[in-house]
Protein backbone atom coordinates (compact mmCIF):
# COMPACT_ATOMS: atom_id res chain seq x y z
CA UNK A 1 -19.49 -20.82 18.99
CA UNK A 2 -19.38 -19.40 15.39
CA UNK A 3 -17.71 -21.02 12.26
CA UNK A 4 -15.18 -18.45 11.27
CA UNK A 5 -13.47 -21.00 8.81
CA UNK A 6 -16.49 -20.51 6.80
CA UNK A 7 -16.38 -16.47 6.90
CA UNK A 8 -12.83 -16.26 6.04
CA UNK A 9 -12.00 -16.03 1.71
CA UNK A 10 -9.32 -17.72 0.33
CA UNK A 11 -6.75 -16.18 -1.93
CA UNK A 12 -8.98 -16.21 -5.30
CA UNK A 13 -11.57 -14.69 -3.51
CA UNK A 14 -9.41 -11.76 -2.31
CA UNK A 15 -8.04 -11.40 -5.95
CA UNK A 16 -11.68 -11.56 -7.12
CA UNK A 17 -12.77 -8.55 -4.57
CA UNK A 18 -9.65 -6.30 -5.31
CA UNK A 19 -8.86 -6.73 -9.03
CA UNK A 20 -10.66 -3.82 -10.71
CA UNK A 21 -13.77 -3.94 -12.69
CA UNK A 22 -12.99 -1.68 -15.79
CA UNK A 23 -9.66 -0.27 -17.45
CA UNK A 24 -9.99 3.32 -16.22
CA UNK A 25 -10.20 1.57 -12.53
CA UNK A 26 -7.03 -0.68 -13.42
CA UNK A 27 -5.06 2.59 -14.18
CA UNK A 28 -5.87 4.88 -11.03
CA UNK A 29 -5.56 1.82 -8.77
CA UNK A 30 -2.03 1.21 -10.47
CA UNK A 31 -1.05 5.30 -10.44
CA UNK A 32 -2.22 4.49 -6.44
CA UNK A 33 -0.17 1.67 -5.85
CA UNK A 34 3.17 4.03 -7.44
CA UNK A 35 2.23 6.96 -5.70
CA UNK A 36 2.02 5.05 -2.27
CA UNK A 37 5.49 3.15 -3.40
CA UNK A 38 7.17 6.30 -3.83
CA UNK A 39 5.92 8.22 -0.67
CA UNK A 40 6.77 5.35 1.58
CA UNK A 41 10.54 5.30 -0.40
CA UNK A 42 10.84 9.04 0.33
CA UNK A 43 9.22 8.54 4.10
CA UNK A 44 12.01 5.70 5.18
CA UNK A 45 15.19 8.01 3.39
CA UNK A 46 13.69 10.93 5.83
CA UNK A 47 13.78 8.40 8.58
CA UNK A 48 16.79 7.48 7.63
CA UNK A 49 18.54 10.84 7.53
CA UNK A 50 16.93 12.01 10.70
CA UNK A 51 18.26 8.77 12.71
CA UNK A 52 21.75 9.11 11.33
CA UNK A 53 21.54 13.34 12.26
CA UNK A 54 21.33 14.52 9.01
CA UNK A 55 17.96 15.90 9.29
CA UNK A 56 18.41 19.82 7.86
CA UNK A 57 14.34 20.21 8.49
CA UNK A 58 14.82 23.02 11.18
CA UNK A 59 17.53 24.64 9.22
């Protein structure tokens, strides 16, 4: 049987693979990060309104 324990990276190694490499990388991963943040804000108000009825898509 294998030795996943072995295979699986610990926190600073995780940091170490996602922090990026250069400032022009640090900016469009941090313009990512807001631009996910805000679409999953405006996705859960939609879900939001159409669960309560308000939902005024079709009209």
């Amino acid at each position: 049987m294998a030795q996943l324990i072995n295979a699986i990276p610990n926190d600073a190694e995780i940091n170490a693979m996602t922090q990026p490499k250069n400032p022009q990388a640090a900016e469009e991963l941090q313009h990512r990060k807001c631009v996910k943040k805000r679409l999953d804000e405006y996705l859960e108000a939609q879900q939001l309104k159409r669960a309560m009825g308000d939902d005024d898509f079709w009209a």
